[in-house]
C-alpha atoms as a PDB file:
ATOM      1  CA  UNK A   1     214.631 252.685-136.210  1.00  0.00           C
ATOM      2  CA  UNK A   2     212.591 256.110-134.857  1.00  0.00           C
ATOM      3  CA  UNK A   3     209.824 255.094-137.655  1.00  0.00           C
ATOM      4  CA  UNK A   4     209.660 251.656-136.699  1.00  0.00           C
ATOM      5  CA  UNK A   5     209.301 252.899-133.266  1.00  0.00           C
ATOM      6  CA  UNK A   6     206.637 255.531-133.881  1.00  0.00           C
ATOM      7  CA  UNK A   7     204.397 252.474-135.715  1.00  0.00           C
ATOM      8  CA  UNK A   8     204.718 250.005-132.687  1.00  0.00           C
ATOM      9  CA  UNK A   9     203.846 252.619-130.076  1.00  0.00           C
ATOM     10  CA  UNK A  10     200.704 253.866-132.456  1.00  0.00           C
ATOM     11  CA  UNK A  11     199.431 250.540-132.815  1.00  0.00           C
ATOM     12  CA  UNK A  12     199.764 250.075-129.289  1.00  0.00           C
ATOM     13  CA  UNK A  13     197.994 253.309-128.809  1.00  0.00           C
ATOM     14  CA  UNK A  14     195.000 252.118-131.244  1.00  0.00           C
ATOM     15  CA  UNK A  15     195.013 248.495-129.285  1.00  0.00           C
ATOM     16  CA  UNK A  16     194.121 250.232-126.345  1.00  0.00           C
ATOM     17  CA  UNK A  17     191.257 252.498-126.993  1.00  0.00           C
ATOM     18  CA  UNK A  18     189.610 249.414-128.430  1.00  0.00           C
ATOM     19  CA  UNK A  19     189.963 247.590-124.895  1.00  0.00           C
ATOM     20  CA  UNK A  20     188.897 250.333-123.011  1.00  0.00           C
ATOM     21  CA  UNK A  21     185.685 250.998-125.087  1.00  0.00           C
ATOM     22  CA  UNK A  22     185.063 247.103-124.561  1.00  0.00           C
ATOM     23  CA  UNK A  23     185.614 247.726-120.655  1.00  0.00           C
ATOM     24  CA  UNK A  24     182.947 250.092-120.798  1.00  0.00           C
ATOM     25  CA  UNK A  25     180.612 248.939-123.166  1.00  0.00           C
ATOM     26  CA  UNK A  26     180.757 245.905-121.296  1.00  0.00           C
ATOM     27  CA  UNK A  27     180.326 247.865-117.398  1.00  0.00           C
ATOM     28  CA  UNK A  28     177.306 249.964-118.971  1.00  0.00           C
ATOM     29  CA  UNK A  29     175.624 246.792-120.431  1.00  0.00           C
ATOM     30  CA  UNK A  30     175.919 244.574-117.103  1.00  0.00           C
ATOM     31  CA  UNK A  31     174.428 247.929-115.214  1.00  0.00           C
ATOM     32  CA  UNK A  32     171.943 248.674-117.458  1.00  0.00           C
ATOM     33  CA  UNK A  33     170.554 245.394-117.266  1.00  0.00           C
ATOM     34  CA  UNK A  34     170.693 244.792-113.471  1.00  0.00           C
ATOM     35  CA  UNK A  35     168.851 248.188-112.762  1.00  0.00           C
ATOM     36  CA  UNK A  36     166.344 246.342-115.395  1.00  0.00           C
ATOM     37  CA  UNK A  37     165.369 243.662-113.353  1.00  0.00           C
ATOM     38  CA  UNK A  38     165.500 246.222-110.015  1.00  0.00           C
ATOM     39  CA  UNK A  39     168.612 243.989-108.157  1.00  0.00           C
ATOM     40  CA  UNK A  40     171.117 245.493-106.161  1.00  0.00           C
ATOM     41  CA  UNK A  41     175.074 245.055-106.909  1.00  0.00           C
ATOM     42  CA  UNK A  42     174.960 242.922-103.711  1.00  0.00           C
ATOM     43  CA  UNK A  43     171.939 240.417-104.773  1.00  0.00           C
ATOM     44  CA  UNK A  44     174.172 240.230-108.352  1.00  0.00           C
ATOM     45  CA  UNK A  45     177.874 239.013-106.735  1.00  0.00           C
ATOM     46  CA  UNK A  46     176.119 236.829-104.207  1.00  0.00           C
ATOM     47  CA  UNK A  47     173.874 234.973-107.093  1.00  0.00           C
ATOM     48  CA  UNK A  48     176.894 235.439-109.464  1.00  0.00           C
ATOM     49  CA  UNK A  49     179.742 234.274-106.822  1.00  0.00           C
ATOM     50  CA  UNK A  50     181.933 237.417-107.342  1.00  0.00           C
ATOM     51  CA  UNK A  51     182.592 240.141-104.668  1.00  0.00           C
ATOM     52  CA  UNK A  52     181.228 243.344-104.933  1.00  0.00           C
ATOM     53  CA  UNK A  53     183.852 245.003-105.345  1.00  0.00           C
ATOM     54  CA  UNK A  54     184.566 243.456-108.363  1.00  0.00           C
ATOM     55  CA  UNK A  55     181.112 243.955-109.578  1.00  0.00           C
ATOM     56  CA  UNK A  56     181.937 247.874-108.528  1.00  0.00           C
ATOM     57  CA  UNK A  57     184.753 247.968-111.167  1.00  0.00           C
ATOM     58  CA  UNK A  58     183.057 246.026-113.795  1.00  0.00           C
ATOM     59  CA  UNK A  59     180.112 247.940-113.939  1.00  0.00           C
ATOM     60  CA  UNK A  60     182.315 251.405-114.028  1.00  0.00           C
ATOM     61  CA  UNK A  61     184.507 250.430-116.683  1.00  0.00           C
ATOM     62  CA  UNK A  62     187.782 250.109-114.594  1.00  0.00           C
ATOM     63  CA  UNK A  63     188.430 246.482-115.217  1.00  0.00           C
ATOM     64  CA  UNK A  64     187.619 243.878-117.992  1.00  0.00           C
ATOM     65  CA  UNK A  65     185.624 240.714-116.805  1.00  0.00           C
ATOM     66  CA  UNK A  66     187.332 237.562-117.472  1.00  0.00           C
ATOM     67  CA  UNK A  67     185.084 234.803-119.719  1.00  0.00           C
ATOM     68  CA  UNK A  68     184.256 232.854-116.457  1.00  0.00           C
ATOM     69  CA  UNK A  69     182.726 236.138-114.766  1.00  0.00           C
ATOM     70  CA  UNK A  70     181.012 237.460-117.568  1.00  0.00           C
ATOM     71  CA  UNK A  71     179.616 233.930-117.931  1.00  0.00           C
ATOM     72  CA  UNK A  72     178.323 234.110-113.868  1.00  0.00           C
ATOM     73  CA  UNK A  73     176.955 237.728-114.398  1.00  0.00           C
ATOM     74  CA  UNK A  74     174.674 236.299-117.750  1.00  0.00           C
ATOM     75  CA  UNK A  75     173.372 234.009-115.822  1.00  0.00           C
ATOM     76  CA  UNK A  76     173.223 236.013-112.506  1.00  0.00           C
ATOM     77  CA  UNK A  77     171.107 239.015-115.138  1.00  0.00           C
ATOM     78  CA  UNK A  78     169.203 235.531-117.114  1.00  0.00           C
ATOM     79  CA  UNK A  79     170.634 237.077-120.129  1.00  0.00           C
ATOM     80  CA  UNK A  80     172.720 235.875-122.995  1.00  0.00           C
ATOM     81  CA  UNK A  81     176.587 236.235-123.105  1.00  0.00           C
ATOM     82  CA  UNK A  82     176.478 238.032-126.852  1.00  0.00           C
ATOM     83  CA  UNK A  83     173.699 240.142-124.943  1.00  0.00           C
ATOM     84  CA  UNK A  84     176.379 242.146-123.764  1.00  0.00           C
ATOM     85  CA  UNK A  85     178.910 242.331-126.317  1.00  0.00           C
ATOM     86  CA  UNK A  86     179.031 244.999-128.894  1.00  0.00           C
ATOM     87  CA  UNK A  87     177.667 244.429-132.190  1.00  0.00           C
ATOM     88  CA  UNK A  88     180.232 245.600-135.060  1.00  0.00           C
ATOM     89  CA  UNK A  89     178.228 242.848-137.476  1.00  0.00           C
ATOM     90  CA  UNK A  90     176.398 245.018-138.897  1.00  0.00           C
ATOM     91  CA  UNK A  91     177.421 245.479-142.499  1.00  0.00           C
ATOM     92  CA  UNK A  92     174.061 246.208-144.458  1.00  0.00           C
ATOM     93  CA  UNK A  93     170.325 245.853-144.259  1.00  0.00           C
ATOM     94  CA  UNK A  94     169.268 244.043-140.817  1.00  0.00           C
ATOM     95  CA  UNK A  95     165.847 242.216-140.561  1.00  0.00           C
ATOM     96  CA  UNK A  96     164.328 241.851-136.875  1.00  0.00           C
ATOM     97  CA  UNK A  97     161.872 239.269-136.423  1.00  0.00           C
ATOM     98  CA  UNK A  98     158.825 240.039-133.878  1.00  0.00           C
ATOM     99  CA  UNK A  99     159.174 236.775-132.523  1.00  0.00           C
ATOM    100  CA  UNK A 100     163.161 237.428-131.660  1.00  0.00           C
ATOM    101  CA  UNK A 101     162.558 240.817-129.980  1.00  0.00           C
ATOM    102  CA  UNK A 102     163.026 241.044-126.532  1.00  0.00           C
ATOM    103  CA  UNK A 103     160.323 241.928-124.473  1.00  0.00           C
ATOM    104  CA  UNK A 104     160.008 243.351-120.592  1.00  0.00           C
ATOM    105  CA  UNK A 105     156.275 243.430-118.862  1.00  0.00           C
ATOM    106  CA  UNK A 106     155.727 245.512-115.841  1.00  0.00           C
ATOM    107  CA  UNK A 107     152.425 245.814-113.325  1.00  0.00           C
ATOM    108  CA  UNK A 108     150.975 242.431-113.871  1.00  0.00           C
ATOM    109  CA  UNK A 109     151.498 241.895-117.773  1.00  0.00           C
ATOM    110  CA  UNK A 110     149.082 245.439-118.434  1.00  0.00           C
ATOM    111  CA  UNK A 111     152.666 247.220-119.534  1.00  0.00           C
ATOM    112  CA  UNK A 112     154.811 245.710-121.993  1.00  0.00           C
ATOM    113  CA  UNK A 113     157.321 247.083-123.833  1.00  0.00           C
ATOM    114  CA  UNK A 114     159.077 245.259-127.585  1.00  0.00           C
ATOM    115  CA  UNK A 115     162.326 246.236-128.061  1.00  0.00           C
ATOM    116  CA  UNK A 116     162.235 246.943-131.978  1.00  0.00           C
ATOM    117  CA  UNK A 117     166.369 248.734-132.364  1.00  0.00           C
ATOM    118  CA  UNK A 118     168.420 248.840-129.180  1.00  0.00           C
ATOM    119  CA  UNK A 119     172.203 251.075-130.184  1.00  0.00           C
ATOM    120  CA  UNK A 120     174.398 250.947-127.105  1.00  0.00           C
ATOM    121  CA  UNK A 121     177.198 252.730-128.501  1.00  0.00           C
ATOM    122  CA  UNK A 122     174.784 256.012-129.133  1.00  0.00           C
ATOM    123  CA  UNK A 123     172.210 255.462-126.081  1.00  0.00           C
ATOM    124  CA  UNK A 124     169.230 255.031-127.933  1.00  0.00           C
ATOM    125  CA  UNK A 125     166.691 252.467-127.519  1.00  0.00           C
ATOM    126  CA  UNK A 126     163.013 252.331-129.950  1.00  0.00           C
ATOM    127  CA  UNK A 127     160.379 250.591-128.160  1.00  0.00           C
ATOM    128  CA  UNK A 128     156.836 249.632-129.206  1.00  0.00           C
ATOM    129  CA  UNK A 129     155.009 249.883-126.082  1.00  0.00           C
ATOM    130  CA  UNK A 130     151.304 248.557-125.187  1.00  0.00           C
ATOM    131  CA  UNK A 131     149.636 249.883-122.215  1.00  0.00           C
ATOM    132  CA  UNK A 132     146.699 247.975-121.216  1.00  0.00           C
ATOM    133  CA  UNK A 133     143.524 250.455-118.907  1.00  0.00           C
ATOM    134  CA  UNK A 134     145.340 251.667-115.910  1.00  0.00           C
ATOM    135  CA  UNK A 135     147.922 254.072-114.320  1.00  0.00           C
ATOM    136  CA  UNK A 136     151.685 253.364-113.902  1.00  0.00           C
ATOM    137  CA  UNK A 137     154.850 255.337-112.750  1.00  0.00           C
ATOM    138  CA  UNK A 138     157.462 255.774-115.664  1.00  0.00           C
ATOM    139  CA  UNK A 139     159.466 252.142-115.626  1.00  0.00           C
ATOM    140  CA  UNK A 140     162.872 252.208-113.779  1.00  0.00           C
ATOM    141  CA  UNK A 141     164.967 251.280-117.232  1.00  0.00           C
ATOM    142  CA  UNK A 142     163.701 254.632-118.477  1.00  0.00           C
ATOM    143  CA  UNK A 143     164.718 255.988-115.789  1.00  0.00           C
ATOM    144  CA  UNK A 144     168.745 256.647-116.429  1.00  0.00           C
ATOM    145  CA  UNK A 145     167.982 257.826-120.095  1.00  0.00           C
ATOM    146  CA  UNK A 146     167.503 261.508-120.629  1.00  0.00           C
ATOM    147  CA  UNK A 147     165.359 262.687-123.559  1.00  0.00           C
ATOM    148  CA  UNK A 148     161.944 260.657-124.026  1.00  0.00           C
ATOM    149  CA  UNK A 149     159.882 260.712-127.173  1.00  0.00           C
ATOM    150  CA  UNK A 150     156.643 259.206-127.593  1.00  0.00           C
ATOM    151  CA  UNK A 151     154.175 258.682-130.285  1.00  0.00           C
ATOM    152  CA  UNK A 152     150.737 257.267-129.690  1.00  0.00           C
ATOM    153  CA  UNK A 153     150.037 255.019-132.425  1.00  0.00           C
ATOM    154  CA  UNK A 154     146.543 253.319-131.414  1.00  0.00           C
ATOM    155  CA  UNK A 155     144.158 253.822-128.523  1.00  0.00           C
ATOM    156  CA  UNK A 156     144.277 256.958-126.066  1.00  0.00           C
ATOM    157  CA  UNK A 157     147.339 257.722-123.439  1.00  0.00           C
ATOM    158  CA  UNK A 158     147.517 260.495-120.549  1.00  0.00           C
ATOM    159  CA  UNK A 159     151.145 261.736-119.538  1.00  0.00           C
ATOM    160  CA  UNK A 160     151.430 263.104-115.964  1.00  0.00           C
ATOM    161  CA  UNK A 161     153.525 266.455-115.723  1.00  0.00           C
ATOM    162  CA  UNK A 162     153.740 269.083-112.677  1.00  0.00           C
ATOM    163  CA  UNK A 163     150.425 267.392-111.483  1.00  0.00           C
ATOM    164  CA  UNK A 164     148.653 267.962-115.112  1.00  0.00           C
ATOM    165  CA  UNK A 165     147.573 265.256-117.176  1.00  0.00           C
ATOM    166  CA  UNK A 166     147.720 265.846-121.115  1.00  0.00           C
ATOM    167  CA  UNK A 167     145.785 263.164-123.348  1.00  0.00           C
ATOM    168  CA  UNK A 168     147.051 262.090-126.153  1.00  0.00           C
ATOM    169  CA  UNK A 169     145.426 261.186-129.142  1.00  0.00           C
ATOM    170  CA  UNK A 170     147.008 259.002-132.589  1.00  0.00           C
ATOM    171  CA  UNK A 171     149.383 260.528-134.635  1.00  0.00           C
ATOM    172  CA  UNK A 172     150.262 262.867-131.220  1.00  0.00           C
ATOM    173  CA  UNK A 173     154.040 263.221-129.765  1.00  0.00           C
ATOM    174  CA  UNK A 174     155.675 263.910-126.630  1.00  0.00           C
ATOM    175  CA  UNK A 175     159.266 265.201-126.047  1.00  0.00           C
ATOM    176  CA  UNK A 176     160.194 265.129-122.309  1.00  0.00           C
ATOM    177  CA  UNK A 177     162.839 264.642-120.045  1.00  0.00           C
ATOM    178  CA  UNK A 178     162.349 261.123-118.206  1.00  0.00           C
ATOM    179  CA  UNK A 179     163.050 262.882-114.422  1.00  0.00           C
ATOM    180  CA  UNK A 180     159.440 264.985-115.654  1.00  0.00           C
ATOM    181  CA  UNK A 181     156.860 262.360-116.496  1.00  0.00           C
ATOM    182  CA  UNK A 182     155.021 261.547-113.351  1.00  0.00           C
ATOM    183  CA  UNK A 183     152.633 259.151-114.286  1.00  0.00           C
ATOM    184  CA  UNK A 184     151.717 257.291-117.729  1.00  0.00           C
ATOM    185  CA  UNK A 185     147.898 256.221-117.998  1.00  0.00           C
ATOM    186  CA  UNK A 186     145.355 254.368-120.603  1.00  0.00           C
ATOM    187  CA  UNK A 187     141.843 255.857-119.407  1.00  0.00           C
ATOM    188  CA  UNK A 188     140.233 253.450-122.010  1.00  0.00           C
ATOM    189  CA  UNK A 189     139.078 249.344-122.288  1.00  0.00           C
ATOM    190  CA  UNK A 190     140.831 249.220-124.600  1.00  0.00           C
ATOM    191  CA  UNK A 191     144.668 248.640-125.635  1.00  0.00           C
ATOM    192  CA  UNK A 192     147.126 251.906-126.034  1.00  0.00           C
ATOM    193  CA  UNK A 193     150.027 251.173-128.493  1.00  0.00           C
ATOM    194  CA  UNK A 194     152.867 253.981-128.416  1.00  0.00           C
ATOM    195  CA  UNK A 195     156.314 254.360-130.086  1.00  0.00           C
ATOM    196  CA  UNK A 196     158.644 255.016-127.397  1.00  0.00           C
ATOM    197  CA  UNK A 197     162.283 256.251-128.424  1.00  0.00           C
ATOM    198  CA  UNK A 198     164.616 256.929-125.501  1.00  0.00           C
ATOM    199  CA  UNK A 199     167.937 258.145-125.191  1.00  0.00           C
ATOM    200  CA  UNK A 200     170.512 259.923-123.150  1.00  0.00           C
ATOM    201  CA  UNK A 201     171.504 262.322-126.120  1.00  0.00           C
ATOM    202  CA  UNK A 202     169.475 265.377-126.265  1.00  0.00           C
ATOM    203  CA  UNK A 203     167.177 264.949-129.977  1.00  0.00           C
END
């Protein structure tokens, strides 16, 4: 009887960790993606028909959205349910298509950014990122990560820090914290193309 116990109350245990790192995975996902498109928790429950304070626990990992409201807060973010659902089908090699990444432009189309790997459970996101003549603040979905690193693979890119602009030139790297980079520029015509690999973990 004791060993039948101690089995039930361990696969409880294991049952439970699993939903809570859903709850959370879930709550960082629907954050991460409204600080994307710069709305406030507000403009979300109004559009998505759910209170705020419900939002509030979602988004902290304190409650579990039912189907419905994870269904309201896709189309709330104009993203995909799956979108924000971990992915645990990955058993072997993994082809990504250019014309299935996802792609965010910023300042009038002259910053883009491809998402070429995106790994939620580890905080790390590898971008291909194409500046077009101009200078732009660091985007707000870099903004939560910690460490950036950047490679300049085509053109030539200045990076802002402490007032001091440092050019870049292809094949060069950058390893900064996101809270130091004050301004990214292209001084060219022509178009910058950079490797961008952020992530909260320090590298």
């Amino acid at each position: 009887m004791a060993r039948s116990l101690e089995n039930q109350n361990g696969s409880h245990s294991t049952g439970k960790n699993s939903d809570d790192f859903l709850t959370s995975f879930l709550g960082e996902k629907i954050r991460k993606r409204r600080l994307e498109l710069g709305l406030s928790m507000e403009k979300v429950a109004q559009i998505a028909q759910v209170s705020r304070g419900m939002l509030g626990l979602i988004e902290t990992g304190k409650t579990t959205p039912s189907i419905a409201i994870l269904w309201k807060l896709s189309k709330a973010l104009r993203t995909q349910v799956a979108e924000f659902l971990p992915d645990v089908s990955l058993h072997g090699p993994k082809i990504l298509r250019k014309e299935e990444s996802k792609t965010l432009a910023l300042y009038k189309d002259k910053l883009i950014a491809r998402v070429l790997h995106k790994d939620a459970e580890n905080h790390l996101e590898v971008l291909e990122v194409s500046l077009a003549q101009g200078s732009f603040p660091l985007p707000t979905w870099f903004q939560k990560q910690k460490v950036q690193t950047v490679t300049l693979i085509e053109g030539e890119v200045g990076l802002v820090f402490a007032g001091k602009k440092n050019l870049l030139s292809p094949g060069d790297s950058a390893v900064f914290l996101a809270q130091d980079l004050q301004e990214i520029s292209n001084p060219s015509l022509t178009k910058a193309v950079v490797y961008w690999i952020s992530s909260t973990a320090n590298l």
